[in-house]
N, C-alpha and C. Protein backbone atom coordinates (compact mmCIF):
# COMPACT_ATOMS: atom_id res chain seq x y z
N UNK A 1 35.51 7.54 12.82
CA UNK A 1 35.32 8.70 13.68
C UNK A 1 36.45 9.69 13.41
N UNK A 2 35.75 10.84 12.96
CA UNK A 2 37.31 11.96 12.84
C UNK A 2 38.19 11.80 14.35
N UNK A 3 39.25 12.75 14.16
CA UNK A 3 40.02 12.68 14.89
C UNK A 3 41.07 13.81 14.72
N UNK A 4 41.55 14.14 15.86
CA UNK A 4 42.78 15.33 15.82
C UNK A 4 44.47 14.58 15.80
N UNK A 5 44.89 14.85 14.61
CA UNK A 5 46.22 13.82 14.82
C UNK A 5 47.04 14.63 15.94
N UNK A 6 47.44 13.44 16.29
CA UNK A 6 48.53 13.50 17.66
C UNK A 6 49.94 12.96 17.03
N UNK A 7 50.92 13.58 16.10
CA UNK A 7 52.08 13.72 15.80
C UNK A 7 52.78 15.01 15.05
N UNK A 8 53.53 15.18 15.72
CA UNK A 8 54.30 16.56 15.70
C UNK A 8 54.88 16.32 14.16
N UNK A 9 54.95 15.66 13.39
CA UNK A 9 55.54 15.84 12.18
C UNK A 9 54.41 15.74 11.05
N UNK A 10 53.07 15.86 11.56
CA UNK A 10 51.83 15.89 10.69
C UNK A 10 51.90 17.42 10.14
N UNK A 11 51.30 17.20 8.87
CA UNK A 11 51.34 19.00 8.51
C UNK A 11 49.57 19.32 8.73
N UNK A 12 49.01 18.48 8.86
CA UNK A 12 47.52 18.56 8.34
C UNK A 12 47.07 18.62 10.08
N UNK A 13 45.65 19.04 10.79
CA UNK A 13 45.46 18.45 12.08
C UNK A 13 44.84 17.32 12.14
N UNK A 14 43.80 17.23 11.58
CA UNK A 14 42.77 16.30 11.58
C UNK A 14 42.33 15.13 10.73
N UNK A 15 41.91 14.45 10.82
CA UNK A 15 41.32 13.12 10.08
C UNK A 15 40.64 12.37 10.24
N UNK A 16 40.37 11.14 9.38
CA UNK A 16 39.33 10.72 9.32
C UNK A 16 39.58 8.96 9.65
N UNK A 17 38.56 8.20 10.17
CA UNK A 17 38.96 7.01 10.85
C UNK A 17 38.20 5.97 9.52
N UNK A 18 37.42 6.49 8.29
CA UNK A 18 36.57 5.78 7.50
C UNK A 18 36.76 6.29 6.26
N UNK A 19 36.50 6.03 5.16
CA UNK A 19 36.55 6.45 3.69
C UNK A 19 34.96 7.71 3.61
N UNK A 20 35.02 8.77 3.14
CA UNK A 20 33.73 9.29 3.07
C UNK A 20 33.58 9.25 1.41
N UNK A 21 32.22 9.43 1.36
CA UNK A 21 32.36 9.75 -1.12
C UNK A 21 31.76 8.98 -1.38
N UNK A 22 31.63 7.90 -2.94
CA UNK A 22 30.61 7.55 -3.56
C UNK A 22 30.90 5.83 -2.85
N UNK A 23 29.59 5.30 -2.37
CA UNK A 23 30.27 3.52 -1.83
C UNK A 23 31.10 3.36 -0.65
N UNK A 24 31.31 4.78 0.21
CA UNK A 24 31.52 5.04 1.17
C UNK A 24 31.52 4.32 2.43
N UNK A 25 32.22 4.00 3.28
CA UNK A 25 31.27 3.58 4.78
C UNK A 25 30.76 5.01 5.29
N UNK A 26 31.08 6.01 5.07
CA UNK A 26 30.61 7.32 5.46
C UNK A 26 30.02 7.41 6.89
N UNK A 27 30.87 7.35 8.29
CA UNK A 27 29.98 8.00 9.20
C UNK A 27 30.62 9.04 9.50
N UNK A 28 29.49 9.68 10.29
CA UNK A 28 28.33 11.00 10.39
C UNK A 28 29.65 11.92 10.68
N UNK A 29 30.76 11.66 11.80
CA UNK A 29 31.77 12.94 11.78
C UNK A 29 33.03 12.97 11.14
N UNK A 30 33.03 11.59 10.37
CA UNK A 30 33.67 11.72 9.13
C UNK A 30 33.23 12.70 8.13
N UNK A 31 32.01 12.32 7.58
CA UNK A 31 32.01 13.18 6.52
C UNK A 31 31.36 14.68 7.40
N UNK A 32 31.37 15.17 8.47
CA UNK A 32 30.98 16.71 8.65
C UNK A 32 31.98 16.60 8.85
N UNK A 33 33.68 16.15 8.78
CA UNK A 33 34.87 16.80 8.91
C UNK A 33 34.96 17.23 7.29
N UNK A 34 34.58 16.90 6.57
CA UNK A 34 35.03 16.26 5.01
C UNK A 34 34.21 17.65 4.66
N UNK A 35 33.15 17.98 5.02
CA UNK A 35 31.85 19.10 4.81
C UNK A 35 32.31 20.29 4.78
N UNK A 36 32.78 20.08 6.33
CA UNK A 36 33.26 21.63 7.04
C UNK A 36 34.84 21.96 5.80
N UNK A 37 35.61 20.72 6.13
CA UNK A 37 36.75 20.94 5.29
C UNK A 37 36.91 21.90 3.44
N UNK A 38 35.55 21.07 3.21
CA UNK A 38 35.49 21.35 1.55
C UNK A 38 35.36 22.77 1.71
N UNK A 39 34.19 23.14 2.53
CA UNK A 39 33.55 24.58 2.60
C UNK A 39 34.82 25.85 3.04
N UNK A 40 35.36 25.45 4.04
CA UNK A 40 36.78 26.59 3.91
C UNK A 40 37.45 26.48 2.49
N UNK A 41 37.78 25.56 2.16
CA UNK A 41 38.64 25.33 0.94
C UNK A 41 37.87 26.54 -0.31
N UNK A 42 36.58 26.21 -0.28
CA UNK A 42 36.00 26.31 -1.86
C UNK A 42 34.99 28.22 -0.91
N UNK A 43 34.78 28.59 -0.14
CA UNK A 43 34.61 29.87 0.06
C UNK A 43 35.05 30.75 1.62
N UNK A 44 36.12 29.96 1.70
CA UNK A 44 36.71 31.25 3.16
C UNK A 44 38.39 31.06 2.64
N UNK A 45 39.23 30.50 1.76
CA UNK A 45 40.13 30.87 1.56
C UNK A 45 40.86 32.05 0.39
N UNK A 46 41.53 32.78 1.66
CA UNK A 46 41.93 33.78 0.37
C UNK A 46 43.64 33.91 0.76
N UNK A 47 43.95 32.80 -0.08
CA UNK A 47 45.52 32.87 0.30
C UNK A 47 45.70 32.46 -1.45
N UNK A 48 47.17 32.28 -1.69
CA UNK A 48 47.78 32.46 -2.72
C UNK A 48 47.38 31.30 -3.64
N UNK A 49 46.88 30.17 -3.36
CA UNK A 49 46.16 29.24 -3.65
C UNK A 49 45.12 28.57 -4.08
N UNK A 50 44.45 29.43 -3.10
CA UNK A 50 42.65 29.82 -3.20
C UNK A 50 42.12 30.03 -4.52
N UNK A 51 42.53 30.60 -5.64
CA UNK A 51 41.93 31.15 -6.51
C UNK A 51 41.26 30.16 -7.58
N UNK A 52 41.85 29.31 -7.52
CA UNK A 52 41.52 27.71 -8.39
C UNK A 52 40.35 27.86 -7.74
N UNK A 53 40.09 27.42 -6.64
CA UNK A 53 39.01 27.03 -6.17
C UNK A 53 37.98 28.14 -5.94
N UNK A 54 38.18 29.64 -5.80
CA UNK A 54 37.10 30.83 -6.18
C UNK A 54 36.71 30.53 -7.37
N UNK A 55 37.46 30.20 -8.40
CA UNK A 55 37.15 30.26 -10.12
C UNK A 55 36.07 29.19 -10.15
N UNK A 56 36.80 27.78 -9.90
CA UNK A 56 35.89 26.68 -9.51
C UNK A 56 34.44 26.91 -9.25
N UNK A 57 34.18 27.55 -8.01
CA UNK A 57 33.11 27.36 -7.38
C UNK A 57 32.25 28.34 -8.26
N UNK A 58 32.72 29.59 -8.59
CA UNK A 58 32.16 30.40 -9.41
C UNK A 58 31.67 29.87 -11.11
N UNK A 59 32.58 29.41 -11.30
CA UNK A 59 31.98 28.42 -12.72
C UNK A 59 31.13 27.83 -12.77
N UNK A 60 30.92 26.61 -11.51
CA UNK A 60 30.27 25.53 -11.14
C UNK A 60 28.82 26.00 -10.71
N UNK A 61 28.90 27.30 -9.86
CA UNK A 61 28.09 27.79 -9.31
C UNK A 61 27.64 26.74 -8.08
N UNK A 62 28.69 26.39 -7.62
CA UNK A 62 28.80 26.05 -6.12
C UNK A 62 28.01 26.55 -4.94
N UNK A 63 27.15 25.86 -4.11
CA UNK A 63 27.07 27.07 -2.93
C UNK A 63 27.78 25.90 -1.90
N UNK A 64 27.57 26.32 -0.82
CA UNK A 64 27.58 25.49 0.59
C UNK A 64 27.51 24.13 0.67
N UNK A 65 28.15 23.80 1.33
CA UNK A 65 27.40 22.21 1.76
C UNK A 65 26.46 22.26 2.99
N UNK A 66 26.00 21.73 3.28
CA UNK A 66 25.21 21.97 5.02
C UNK A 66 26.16 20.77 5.32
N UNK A 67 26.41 20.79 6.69
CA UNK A 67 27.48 20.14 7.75
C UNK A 67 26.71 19.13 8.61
N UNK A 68 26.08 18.81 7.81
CA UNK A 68 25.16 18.00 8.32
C UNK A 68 25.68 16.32 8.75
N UNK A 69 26.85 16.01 8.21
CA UNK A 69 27.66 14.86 8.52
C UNK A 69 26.82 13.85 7.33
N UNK A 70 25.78 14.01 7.04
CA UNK A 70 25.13 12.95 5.73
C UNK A 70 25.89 12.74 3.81
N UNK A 71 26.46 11.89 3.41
CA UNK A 71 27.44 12.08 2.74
C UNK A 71 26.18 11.89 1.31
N UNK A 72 25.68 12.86 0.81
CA UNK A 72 24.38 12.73 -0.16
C UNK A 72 25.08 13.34 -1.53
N UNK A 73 24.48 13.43 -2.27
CA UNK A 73 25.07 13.50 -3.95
C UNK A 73 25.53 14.78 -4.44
N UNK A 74 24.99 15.90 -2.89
CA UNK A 74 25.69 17.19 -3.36
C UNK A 74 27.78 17.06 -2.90
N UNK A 75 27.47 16.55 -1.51
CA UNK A 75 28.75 16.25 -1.06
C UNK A 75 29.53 15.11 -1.59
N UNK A 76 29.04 14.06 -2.27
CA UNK A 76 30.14 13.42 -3.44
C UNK A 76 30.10 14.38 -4.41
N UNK A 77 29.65 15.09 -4.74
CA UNK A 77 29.90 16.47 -5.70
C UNK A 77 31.05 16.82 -5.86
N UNK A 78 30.65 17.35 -4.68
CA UNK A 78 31.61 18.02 -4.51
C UNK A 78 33.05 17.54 -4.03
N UNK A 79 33.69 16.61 -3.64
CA UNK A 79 34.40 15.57 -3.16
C UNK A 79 35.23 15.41 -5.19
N UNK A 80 34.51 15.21 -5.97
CA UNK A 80 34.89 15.09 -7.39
C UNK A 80 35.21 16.40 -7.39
N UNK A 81 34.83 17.20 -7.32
CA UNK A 81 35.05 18.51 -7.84
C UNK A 81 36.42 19.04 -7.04
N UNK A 82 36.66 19.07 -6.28
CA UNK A 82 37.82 18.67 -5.51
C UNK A 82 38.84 18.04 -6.10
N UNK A 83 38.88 16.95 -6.24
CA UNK A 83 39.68 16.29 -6.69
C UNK A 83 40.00 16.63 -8.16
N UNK A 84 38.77 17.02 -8.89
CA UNK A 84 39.36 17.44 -10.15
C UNK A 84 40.03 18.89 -10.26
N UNK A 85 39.77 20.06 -9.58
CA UNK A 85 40.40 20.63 -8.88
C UNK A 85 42.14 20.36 -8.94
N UNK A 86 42.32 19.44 -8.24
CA UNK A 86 43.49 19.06 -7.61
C UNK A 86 44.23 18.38 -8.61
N UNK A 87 44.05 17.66 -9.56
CA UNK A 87 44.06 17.29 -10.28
C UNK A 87 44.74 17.92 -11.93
N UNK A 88 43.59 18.82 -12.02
CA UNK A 88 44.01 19.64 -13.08
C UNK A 88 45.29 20.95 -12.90
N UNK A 89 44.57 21.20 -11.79
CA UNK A 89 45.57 22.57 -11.29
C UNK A 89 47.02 22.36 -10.77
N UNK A 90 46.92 21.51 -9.47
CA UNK A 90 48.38 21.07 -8.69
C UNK A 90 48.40 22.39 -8.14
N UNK A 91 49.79 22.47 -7.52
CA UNK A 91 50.43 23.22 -6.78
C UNK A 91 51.40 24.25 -7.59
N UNK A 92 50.87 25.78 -7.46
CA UNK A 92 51.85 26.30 -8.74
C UNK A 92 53.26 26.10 -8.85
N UNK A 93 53.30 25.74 -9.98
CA UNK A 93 55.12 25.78 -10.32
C UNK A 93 55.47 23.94 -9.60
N UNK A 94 54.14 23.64 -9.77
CA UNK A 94 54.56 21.71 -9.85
C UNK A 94 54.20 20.80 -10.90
N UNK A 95 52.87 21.69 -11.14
CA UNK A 95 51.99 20.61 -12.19
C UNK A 95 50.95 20.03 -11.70
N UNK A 96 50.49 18.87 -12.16
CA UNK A 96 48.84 18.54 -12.14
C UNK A 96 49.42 17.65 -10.90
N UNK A 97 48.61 17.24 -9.49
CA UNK A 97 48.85 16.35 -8.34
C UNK A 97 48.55 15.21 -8.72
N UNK A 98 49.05 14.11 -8.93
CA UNK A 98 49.08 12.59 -8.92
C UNK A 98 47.56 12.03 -7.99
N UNK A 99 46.07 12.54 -8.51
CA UNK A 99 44.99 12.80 -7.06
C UNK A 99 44.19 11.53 -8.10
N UNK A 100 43.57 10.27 -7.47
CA UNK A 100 42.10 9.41 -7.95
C UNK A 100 41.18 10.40 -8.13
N UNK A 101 40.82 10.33 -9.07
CA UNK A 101 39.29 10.98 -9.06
C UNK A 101 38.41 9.92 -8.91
N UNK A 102 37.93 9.84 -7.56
CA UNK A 102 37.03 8.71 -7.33
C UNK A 102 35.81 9.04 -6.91
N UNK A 103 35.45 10.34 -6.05
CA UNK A 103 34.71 10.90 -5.16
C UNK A 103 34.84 10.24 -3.66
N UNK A 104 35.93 10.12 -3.39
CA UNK A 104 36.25 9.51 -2.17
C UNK A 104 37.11 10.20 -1.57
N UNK A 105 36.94 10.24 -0.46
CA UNK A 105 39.00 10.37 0.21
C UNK A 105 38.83 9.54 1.07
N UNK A 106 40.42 8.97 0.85
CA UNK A 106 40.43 7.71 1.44
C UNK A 106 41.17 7.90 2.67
N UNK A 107 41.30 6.89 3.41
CA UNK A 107 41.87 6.96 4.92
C UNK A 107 43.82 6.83 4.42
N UNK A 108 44.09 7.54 5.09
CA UNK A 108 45.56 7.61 4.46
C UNK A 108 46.22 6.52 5.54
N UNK A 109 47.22 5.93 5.36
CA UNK A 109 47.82 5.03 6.50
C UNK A 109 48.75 5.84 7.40
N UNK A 110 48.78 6.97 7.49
CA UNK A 110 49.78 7.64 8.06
C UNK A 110 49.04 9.34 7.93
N UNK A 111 48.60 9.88 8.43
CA UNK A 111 47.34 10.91 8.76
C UNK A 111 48.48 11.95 8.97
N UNK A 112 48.32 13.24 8.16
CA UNK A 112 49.15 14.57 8.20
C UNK A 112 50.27 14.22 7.29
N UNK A 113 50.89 13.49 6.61
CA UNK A 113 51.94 13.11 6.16
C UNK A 113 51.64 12.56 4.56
N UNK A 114 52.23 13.99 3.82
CA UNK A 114 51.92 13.48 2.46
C UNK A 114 52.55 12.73 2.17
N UNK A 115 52.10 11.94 1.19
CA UNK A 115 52.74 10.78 0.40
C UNK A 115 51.92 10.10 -0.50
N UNK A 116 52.54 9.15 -1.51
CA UNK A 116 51.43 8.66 -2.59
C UNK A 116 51.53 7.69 -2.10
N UNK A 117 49.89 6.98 -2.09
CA UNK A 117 49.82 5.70 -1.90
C UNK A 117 50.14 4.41 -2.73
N UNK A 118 49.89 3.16 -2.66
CA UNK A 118 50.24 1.96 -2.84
C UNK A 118 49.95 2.10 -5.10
N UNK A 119 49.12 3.04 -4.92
CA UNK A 119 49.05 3.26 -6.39
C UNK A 119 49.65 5.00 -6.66
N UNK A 120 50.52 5.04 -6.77
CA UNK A 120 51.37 6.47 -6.27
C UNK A 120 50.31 7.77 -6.51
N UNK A 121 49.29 7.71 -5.61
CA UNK A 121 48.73 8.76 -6.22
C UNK A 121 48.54 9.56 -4.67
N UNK A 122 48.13 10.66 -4.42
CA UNK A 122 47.92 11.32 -2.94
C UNK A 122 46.53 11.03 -2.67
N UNK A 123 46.86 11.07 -1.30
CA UNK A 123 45.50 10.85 -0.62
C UNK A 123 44.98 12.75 -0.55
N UNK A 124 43.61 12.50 -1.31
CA UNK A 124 43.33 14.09 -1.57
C UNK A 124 42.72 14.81 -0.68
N UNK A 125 42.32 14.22 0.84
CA UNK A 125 42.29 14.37 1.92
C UNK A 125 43.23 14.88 3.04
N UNK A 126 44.41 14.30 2.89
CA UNK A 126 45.62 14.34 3.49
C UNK A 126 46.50 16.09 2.52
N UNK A 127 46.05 15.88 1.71
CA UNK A 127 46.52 17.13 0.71
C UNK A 127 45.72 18.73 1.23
N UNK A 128 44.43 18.62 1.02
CA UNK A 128 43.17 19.53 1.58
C UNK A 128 43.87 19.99 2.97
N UNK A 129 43.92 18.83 3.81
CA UNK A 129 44.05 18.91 4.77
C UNK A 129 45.67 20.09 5.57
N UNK A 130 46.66 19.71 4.38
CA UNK A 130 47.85 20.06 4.48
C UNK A 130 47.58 21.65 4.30
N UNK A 131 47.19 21.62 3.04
CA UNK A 131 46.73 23.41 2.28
C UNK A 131 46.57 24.24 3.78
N UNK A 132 44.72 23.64 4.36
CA UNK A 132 44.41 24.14 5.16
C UNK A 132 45.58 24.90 6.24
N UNK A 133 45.95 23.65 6.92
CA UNK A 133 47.13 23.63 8.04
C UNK A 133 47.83 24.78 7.33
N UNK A 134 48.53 24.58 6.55
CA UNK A 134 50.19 25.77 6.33
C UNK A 134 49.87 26.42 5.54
N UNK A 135 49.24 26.19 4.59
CA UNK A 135 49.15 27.87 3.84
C UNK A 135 47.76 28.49 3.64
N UNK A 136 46.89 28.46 4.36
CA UNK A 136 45.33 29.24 4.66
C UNK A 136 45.98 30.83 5.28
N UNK A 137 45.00 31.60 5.28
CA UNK A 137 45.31 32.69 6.01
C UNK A 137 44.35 33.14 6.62
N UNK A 138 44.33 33.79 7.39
CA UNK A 138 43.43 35.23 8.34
C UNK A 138 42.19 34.04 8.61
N UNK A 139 41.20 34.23 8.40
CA UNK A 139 39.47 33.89 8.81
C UNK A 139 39.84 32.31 8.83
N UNK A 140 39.90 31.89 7.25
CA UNK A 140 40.00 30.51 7.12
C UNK A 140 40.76 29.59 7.87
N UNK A 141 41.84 30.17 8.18
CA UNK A 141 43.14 29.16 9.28
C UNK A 141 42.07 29.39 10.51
N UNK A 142 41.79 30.48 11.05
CA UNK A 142 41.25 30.35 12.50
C UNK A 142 40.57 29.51 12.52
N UNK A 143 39.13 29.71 11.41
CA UNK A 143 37.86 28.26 11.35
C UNK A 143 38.57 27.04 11.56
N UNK A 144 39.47 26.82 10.59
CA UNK A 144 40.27 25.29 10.99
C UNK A 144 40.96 25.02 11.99
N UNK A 145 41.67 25.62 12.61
CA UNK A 145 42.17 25.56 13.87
C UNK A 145 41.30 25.68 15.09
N UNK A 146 40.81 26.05 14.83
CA UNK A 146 39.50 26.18 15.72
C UNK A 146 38.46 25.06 16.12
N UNK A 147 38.58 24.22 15.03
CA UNK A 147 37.31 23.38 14.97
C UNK A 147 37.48 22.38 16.38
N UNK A 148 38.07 22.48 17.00
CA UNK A 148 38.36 21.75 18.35
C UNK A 148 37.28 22.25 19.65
N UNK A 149 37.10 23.72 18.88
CA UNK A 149 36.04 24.01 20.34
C UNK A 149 34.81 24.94 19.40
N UNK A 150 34.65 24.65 18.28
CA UNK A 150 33.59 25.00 17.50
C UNK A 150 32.44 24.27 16.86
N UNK A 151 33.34 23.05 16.39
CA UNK A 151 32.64 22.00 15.02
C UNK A 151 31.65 22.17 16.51
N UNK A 152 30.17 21.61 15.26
CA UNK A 152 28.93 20.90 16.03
C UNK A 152 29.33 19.99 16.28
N UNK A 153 28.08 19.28 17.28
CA UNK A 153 27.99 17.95 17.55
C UNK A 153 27.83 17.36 16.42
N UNK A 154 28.53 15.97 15.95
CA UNK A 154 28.97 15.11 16.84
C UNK A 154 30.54 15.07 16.14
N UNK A 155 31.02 15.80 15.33
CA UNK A 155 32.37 16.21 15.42
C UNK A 155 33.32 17.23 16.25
N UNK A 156 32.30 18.11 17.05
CA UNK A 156 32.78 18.18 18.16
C UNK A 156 33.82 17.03 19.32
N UNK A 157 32.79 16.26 19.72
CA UNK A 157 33.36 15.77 20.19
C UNK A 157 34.56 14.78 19.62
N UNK A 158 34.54 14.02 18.79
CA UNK A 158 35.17 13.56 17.51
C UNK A 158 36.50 14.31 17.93
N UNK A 159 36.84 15.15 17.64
CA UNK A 159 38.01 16.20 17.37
C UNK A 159 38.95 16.12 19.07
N UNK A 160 38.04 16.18 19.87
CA UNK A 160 38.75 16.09 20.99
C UNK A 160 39.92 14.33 21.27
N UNK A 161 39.55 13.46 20.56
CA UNK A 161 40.19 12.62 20.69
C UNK A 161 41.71 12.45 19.99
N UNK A 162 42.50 12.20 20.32
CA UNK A 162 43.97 12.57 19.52
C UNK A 162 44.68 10.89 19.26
N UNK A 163 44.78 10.62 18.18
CA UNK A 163 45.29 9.73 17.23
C UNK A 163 46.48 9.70 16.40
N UNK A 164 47.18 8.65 16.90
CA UNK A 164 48.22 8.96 15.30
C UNK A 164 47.85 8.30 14.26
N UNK A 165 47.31 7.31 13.91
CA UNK A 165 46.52 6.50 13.02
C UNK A 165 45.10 6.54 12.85
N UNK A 166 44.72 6.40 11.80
CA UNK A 166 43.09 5.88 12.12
C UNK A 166 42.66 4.60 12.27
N UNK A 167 42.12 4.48 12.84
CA UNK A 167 41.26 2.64 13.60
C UNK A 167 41.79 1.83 12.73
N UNK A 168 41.47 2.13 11.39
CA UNK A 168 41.47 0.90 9.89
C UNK A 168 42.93 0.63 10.47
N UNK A 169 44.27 1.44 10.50
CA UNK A 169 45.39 0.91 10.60
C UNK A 169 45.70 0.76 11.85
N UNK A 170 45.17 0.32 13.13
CA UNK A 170 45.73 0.00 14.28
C UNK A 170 46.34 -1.30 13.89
């Protein structure tokens, strides 16, 4: 079940309580967090960052995901595409991000808080998630900040619950 993290040293807000992507447990407001998430990323950001992912989507000829919370072969798609994304590009003036290309994002053990996992690589969820949070601008930050009294059902409600972990690591 998504969730709104509840720790002041998270950079990211939100997360996810399940793995969404290819072999997935995928439920329903997991992956419409994962949906909604991709879709700011890949056409409402226009910050200094963004442009990987305008080029991206424009190459690819990307459209939308529907937010439908169903994790189907356009949204592991795109989930790879993401990651390769992330992958190839990095963060300017760092290099390529240490990201699995799995079509997954995985549940991070520690939600808002980058770090590489047990195989030093980032959770590319926890990364997305960070972008969003601190460096989005104008339209796109509001949508994400927002999603507390916007997302549909049933991540609506989802979002209202505040977590410092997800379930897997209680």
């Amino acid at each position: 079940m998504a969730f709104t993290i509840k720790n002041p040293e998270a950079t990211g807000l939100y997360s996810i309580d399940y793995t969404v992507g290819h072999g997935a447990v995928n439920m329903r407001d997991d992956v419409m967090l994962a949906q909604v998430c991709l879709n700011i990323t890949y056409f409402e950001r226009r910050d200094m960052y963004a442009a990987r992912y305008v080029k991206s989507r424009e190459d690819n000829q990307l459209e939308l995901l529907e937010e439908d919370g169903y994790c189907g072969p356009l949204t592991i798609a795109r989930i790879y595409q993401f990651q390769n994304d992330l992958a190839k590009k990095g963060n300017q003036g760092m290099g390529a991000i240490p990201v699995r290309i799995d079509g997954k994002f995985d549940v991070s053990p520690e939600p808002g808080v980058i770090h590489m996992g047990t195989q030093k690589r980032v959770y590319s969820f926890d990364s997305m998630n960070y972008v969003l949070a601190d460096h989005t601008e104008d339209e796109a930050k509001a949508h994400y900040y927002n999603l507390r009294v916007t997302a549909k059902p049933p991540l609506l409600h989802s979002l209202t619950l505040q977590r410092r972990f997800a379930k897997r690591f209680k």
